[in-house]
N, C-alpha and C. Protein backbone atom coordinates (compact mmCIF):
# COMPACT_ATOMS: atom_id res chain seq x y z
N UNK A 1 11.50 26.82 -16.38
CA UNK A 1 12.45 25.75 -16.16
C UNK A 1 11.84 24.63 -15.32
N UNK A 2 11.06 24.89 -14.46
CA UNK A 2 10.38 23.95 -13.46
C UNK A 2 9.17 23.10 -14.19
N UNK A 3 8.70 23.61 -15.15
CA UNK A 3 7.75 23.17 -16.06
C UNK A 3 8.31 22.35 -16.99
N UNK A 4 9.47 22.26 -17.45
CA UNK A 4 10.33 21.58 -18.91
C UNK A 4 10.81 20.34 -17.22
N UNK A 5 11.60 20.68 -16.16
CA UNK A 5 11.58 19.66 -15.15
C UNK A 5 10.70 18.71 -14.93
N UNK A 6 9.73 19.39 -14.61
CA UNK A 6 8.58 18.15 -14.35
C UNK A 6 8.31 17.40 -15.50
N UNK A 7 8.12 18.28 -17.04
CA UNK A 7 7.45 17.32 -18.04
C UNK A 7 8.74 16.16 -18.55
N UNK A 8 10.30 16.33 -18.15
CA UNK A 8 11.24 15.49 -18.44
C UNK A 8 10.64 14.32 -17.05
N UNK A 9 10.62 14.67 -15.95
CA UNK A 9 10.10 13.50 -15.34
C UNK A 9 8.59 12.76 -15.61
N UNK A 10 7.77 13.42 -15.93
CA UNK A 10 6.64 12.60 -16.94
C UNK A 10 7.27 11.88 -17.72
N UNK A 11 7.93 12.01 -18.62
CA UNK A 11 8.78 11.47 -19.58
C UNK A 11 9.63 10.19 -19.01
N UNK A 12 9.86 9.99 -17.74
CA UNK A 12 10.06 9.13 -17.46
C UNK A 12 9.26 8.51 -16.70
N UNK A 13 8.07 8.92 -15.99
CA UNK A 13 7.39 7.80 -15.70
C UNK A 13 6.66 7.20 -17.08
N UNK A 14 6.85 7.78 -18.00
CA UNK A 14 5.96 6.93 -19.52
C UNK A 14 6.96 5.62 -19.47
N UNK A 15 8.34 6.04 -19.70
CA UNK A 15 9.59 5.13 -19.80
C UNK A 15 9.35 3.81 -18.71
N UNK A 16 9.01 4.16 -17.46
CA UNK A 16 8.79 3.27 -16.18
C UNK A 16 7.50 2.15 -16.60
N UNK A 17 6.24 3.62 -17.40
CA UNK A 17 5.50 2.29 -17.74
C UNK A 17 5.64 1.34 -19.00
N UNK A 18 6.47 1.24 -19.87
CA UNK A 18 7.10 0.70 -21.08
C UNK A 18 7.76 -0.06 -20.28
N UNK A 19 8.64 0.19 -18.91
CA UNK A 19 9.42 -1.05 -18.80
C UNK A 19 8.22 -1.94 -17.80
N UNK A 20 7.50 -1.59 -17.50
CA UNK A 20 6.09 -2.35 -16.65
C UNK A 20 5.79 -3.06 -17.88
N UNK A 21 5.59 -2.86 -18.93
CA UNK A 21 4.97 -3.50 -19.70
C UNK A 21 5.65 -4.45 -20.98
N UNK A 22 6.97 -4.42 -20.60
CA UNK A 22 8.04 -5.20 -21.25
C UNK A 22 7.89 -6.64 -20.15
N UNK A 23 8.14 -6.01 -18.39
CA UNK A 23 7.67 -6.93 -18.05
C UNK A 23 6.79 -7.96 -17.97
N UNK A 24 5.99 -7.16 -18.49
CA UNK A 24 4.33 -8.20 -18.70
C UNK A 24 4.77 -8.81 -19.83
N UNK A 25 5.06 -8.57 -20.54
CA UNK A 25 5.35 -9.96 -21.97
C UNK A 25 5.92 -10.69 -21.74
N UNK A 26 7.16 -10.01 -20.67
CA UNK A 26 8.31 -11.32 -20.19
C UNK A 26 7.72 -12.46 -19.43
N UNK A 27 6.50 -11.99 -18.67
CA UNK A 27 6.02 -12.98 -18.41
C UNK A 27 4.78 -13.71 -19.08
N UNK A 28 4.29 -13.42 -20.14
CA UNK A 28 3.55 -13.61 -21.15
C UNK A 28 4.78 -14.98 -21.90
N UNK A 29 5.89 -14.58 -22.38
CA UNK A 29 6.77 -15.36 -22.97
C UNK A 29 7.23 -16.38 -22.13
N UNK A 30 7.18 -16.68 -20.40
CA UNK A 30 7.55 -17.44 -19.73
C UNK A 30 6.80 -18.35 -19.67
N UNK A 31 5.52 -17.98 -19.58
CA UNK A 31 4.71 -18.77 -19.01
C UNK A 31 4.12 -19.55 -20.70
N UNK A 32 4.14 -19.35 -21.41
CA UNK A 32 3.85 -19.68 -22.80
C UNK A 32 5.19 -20.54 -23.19
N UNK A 33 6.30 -20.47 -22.55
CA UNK A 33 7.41 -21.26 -22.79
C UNK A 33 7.53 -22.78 -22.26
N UNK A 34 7.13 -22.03 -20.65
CA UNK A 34 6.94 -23.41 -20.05
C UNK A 34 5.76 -24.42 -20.10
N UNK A 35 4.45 -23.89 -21.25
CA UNK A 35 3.35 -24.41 -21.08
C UNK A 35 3.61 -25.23 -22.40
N UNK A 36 4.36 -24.97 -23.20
CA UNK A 36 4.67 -25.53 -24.09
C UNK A 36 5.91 -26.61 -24.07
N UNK A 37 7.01 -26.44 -23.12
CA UNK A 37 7.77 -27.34 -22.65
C UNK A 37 6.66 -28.36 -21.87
N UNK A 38 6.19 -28.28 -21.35
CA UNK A 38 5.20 -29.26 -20.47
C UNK A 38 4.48 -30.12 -21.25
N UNK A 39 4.10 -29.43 -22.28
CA UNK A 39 2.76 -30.51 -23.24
C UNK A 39 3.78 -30.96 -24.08
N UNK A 40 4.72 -30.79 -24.95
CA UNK A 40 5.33 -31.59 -25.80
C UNK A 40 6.38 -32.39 -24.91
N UNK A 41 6.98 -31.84 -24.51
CA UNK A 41 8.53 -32.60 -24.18
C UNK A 41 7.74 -33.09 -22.55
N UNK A 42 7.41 -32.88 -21.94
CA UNK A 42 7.00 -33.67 -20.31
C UNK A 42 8.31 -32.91 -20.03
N UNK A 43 8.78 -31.60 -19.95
CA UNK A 43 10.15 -30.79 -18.73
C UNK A 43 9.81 -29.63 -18.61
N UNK A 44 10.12 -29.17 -17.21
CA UNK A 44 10.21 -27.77 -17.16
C UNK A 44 11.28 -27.06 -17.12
N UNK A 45 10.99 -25.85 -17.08
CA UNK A 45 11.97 -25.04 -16.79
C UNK A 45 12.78 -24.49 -15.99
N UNK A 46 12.21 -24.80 -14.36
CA UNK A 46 12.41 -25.02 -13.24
C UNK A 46 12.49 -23.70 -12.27
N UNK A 47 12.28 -22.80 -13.64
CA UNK A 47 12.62 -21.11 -12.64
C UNK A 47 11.46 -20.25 -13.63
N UNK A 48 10.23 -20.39 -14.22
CA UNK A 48 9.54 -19.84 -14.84
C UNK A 48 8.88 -19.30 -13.77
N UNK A 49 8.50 -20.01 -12.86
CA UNK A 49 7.30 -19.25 -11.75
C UNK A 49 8.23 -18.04 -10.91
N UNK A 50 9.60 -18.50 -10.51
CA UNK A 50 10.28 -17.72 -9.92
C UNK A 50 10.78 -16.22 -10.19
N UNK A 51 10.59 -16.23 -11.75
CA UNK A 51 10.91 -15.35 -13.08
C UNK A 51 9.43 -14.43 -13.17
N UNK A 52 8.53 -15.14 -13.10
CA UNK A 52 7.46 -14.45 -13.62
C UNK A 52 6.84 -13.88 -12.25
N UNK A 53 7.64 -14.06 -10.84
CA UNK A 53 7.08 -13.38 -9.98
C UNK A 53 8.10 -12.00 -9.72
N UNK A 54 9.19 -12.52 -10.50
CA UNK A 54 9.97 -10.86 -10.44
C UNK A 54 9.64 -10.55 -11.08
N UNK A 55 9.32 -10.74 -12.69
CA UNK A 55 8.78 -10.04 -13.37
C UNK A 55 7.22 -9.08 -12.99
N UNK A 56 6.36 -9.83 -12.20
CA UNK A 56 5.49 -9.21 -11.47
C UNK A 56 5.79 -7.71 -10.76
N UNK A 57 6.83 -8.35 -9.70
CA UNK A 57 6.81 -6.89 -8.81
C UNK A 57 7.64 -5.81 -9.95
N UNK A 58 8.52 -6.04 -11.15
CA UNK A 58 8.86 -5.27 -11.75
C UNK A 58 7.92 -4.22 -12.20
N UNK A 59 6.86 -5.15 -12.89
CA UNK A 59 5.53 -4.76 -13.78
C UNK A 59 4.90 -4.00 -12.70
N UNK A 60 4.88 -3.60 -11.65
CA UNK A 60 4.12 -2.98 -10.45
C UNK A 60 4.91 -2.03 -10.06
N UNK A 61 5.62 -2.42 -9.83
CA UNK A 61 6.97 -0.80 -9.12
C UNK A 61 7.33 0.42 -10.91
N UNK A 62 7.67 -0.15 -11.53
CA UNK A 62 8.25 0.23 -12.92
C UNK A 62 6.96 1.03 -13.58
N UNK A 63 5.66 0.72 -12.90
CA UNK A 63 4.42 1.24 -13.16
C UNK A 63 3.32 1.83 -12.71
N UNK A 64 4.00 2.26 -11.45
CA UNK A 64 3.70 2.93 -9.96
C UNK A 64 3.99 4.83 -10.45
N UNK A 65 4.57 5.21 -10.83
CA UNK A 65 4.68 6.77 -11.00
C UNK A 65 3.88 6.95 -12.39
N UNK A 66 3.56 6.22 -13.29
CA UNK A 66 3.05 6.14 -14.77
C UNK A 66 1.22 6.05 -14.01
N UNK A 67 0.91 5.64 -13.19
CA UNK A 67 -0.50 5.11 -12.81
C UNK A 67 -0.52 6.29 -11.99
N UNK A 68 0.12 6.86 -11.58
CA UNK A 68 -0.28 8.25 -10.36
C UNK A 68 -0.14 9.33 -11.09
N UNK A 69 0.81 9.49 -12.31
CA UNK A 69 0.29 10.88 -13.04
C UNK A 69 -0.92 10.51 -13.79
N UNK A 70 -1.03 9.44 -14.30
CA UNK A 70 -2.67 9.13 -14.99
C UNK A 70 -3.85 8.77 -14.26
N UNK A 71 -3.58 9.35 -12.75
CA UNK A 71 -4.83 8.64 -12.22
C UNK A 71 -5.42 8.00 -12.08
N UNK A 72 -4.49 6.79 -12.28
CA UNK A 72 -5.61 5.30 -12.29
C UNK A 72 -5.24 4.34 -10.62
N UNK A 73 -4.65 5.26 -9.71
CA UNK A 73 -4.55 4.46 -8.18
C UNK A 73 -6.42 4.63 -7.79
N UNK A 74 -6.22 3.78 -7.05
CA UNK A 74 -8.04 3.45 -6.33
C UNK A 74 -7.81 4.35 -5.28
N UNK A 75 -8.58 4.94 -4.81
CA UNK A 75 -8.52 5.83 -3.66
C UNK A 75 -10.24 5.69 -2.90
N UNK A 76 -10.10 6.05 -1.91
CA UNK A 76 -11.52 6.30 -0.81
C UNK A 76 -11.95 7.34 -1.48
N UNK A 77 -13.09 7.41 -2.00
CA UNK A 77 -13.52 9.04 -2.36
C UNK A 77 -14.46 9.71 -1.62
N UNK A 78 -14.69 8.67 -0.12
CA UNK A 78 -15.65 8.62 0.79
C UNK A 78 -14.63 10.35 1.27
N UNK A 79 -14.09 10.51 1.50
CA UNK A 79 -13.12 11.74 1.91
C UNK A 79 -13.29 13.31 1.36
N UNK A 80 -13.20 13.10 -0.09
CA UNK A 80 -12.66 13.86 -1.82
C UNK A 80 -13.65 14.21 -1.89
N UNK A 81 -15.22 13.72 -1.76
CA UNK A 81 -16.27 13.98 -2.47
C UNK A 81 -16.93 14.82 -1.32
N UNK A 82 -16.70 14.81 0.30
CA UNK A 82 -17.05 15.74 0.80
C UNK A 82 -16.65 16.94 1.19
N UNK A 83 -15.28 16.82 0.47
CA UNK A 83 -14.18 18.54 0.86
C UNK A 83 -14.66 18.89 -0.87
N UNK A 84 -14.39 20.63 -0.66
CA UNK A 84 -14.33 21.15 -1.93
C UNK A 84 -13.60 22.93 -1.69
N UNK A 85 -12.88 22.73 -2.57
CA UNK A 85 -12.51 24.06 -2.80
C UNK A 85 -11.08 24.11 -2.14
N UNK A 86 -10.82 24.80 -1.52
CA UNK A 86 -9.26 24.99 -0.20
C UNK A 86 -8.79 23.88 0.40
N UNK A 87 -10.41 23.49 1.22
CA UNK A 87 -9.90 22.41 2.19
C UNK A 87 -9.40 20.86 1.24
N UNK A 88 -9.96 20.36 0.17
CA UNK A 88 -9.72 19.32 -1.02
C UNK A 88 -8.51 19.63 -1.73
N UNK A 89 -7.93 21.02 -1.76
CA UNK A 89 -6.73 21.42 -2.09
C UNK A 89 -5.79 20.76 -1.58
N UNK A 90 -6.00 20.97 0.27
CA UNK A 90 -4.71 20.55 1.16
C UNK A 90 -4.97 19.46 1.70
N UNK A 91 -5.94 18.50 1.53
CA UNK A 91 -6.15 17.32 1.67
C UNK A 91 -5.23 17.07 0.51
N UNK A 92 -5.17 17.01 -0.67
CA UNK A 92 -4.52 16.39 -2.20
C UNK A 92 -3.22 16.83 -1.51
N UNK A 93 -2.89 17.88 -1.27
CA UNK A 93 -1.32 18.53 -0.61
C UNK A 93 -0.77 17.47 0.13
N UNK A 94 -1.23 17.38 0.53
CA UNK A 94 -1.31 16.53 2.47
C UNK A 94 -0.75 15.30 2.20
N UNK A 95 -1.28 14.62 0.83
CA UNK A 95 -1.11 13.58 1.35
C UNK A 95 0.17 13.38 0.11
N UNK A 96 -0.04 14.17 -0.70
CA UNK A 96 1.61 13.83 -1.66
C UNK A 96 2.43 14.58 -1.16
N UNK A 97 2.67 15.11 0.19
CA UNK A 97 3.63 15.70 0.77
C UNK A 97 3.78 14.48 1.70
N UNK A 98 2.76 13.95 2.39
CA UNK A 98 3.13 12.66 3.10
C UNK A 98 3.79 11.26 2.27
N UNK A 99 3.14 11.08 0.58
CA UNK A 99 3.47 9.80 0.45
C UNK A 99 4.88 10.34 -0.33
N UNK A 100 5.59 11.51 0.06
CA UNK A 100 7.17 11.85 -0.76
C UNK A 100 7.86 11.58 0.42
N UNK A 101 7.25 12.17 1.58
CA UNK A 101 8.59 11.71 2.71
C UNK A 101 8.04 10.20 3.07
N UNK A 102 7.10 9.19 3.18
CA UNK A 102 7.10 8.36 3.34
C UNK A 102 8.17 7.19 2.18
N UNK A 103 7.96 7.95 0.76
CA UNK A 103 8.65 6.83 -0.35
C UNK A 103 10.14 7.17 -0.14
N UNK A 104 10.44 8.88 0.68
CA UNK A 104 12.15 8.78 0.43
C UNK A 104 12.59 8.17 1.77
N UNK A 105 12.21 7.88 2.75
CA UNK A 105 12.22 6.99 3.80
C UNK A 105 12.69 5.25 3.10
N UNK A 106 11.59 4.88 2.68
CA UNK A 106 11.29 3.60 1.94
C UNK A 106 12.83 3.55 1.14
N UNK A 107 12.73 4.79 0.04
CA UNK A 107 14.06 4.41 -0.75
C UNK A 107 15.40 4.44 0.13
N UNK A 108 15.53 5.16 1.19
CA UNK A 108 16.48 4.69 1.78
C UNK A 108 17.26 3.82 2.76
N UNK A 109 15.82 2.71 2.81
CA UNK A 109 15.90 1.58 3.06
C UNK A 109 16.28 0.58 2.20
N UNK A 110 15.14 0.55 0.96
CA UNK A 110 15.60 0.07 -0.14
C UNK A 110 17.01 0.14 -0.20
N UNK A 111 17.57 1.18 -0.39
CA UNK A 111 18.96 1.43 -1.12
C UNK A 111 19.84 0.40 -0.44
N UNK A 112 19.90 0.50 1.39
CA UNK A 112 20.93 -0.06 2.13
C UNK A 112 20.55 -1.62 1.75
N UNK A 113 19.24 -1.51 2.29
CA UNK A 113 19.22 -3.64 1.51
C UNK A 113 19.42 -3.70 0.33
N UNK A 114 19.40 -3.32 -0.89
CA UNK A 114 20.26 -3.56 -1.71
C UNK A 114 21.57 -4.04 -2.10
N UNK A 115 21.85 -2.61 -1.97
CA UNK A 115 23.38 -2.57 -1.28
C UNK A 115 24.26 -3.89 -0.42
N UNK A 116 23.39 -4.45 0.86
CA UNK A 116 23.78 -5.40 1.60
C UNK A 116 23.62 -6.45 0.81
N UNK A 117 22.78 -6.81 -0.05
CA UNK A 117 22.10 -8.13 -0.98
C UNK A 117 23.38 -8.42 -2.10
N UNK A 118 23.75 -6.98 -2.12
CA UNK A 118 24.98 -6.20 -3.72
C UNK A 118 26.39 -7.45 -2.96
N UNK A 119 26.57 -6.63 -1.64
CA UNK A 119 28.01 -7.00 -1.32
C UNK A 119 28.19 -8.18 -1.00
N UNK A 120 27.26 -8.77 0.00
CA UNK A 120 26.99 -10.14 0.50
C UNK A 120 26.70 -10.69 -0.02
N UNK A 121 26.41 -11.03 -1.55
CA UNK A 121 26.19 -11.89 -2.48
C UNK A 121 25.04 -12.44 -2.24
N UNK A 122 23.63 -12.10 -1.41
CA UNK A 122 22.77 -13.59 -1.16
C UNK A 122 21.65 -13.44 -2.15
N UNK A 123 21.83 -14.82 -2.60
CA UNK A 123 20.85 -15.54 -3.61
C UNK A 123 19.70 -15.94 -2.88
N UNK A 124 18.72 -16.44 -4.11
CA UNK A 124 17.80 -17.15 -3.86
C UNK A 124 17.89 -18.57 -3.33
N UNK A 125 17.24 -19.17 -2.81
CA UNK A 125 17.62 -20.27 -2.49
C UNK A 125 17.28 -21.80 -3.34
N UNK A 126 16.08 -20.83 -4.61
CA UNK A 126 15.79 -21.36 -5.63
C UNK A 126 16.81 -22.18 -6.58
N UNK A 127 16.25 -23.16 -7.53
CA UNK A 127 17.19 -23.54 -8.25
C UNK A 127 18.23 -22.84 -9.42
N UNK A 128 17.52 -21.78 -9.39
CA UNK A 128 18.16 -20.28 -10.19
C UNK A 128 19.15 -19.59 -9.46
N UNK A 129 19.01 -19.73 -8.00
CA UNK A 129 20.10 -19.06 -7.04
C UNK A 129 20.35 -17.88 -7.98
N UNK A 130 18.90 -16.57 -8.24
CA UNK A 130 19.31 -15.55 -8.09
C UNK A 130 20.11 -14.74 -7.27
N UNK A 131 20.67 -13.33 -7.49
CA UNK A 131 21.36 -12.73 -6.89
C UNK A 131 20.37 -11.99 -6.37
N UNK A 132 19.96 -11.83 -5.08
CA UNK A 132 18.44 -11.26 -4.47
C UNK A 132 18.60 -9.63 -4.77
N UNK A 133 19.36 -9.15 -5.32
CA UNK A 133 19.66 -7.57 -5.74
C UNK A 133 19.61 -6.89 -6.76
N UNK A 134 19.32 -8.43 -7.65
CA UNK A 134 19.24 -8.07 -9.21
C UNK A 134 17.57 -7.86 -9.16
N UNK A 135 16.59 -8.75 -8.28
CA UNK A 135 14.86 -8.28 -8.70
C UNK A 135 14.64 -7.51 -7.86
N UNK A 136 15.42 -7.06 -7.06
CA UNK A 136 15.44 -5.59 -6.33
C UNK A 136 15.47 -4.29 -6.62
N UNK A 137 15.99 -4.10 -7.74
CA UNK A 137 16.92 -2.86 -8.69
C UNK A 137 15.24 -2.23 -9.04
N UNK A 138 14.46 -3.28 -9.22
CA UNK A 138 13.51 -2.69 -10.37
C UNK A 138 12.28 -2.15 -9.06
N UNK A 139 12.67 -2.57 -7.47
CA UNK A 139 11.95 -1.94 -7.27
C UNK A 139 12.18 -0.67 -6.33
N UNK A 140 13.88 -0.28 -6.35
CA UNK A 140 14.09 0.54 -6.10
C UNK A 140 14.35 1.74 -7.09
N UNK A 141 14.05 1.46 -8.31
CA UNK A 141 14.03 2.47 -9.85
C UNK A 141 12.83 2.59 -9.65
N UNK A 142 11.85 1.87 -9.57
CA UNK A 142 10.26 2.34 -9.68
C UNK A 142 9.87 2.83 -8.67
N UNK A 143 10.51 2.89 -6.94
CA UNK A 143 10.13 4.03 -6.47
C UNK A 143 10.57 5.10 -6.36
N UNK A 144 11.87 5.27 -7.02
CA UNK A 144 12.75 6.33 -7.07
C UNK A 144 11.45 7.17 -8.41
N UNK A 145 11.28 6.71 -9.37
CA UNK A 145 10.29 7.61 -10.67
C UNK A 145 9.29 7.82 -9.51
N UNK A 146 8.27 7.28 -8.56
CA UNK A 146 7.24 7.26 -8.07
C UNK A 146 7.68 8.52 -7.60
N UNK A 147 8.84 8.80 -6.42
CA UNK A 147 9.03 9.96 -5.76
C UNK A 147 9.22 10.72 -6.93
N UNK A 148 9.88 10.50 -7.93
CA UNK A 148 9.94 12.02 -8.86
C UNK A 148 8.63 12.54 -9.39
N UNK A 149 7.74 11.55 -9.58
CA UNK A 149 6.39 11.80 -10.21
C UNK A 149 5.75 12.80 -8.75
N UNK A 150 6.21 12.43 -8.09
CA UNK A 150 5.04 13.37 -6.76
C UNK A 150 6.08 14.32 -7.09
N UNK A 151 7.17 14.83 -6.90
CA UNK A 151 8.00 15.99 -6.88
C UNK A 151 7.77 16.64 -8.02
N UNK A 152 7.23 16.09 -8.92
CA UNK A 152 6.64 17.08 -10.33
C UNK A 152 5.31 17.49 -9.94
N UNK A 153 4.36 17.14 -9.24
CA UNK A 153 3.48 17.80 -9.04
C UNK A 153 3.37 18.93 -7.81
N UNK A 154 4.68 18.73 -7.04
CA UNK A 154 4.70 19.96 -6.54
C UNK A 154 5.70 21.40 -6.99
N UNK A 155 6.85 20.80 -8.17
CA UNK A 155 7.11 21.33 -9.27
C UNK A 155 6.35 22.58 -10.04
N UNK A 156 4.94 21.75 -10.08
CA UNK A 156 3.88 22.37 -10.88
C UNK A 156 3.05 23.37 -10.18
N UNK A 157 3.29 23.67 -9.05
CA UNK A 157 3.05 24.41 -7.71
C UNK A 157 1.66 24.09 -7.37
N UNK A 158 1.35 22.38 -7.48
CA UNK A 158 0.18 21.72 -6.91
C UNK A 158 -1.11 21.80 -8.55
N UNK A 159 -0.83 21.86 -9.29
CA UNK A 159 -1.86 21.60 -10.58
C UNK A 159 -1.56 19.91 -10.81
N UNK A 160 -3.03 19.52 -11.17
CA UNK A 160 -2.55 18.15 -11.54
C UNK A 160 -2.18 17.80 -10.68
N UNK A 161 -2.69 17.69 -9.12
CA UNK A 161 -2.48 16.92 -8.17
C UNK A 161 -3.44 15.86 -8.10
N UNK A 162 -2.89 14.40 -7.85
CA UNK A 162 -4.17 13.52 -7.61
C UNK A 162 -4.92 13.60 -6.76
């Protein structure tokens, strides 16, 4: 049961990186919108840069648990390459036991500023006067998968630890 658990949360960090990468077109399509409003017509759009920088942190949070089960975070290996065996075990332990209580900390910060951004209505101050809670969502979903992605590898009773 703990094994069909974890591989349903793989399953969603794949999902996290599909929406990382929906983001990236969105901003592929913004910036190709407004480059093309610019050369024909002389107008912009007035919220493309503002758009394509949420779209950014989306594409980064939404793709944060998808990059840590595939191993592609940069790490010091100045550390990794001189432990082996037990001690490289609980070093890998160590520290996805540290970065789970550090991200459920984080998310429950996240959550309350949200939340406060949710009730209090505050926008951007941009000409878009986003709702500052709506480019928030994506980066409290992408660390919410991030913590599930570490909780599947201790799920897995530490295999496939980064």
């Amino acid at each position: 049961m703990l094994e069909r658990l974890a591989s349903a949360i793989e399953r969603l960090s794949t999902f996290g990186g599909w929406l990382a990468a929906g983001a990236i077109a969105g901003i592929l399509v913004l910036v190709t919108v407004e480059m093309a409003l610019r050369a024909v017509l002389g107008v912009s759009t007035q919220v493309s840069d503002e758009m394509c920088g949420y779209l950014n942190v989306s594409a980064i949070f939404f793709g944060l648990a998808m990059a840590l089960r595939d191993g592609a975070y940069v790490r010091v290996e100045l550390i990794y390459n001189r432990l082996t065996g037990t001690a490289a075990q609980a070093v890998r332990w160590l520290i996805v036991l540290a970065s789970l209580a550090y991200m459920l900390v984080a998310i429950v910060i996240m959550w309350r500023y949200v939340g406060y951004n949710f009730r209090t209505g505050i926008a951007s101050t941009s000409f878009s006067q986003t709702p500052l809670w709506i480019p928030q969502v994506p980066i409290l979903v992408g660390s919410t998968l991030l913590v599930l992605q570490l909780a599947a590898f201790l799920l897995r009773g530490g295999r496939k630890v980064p």
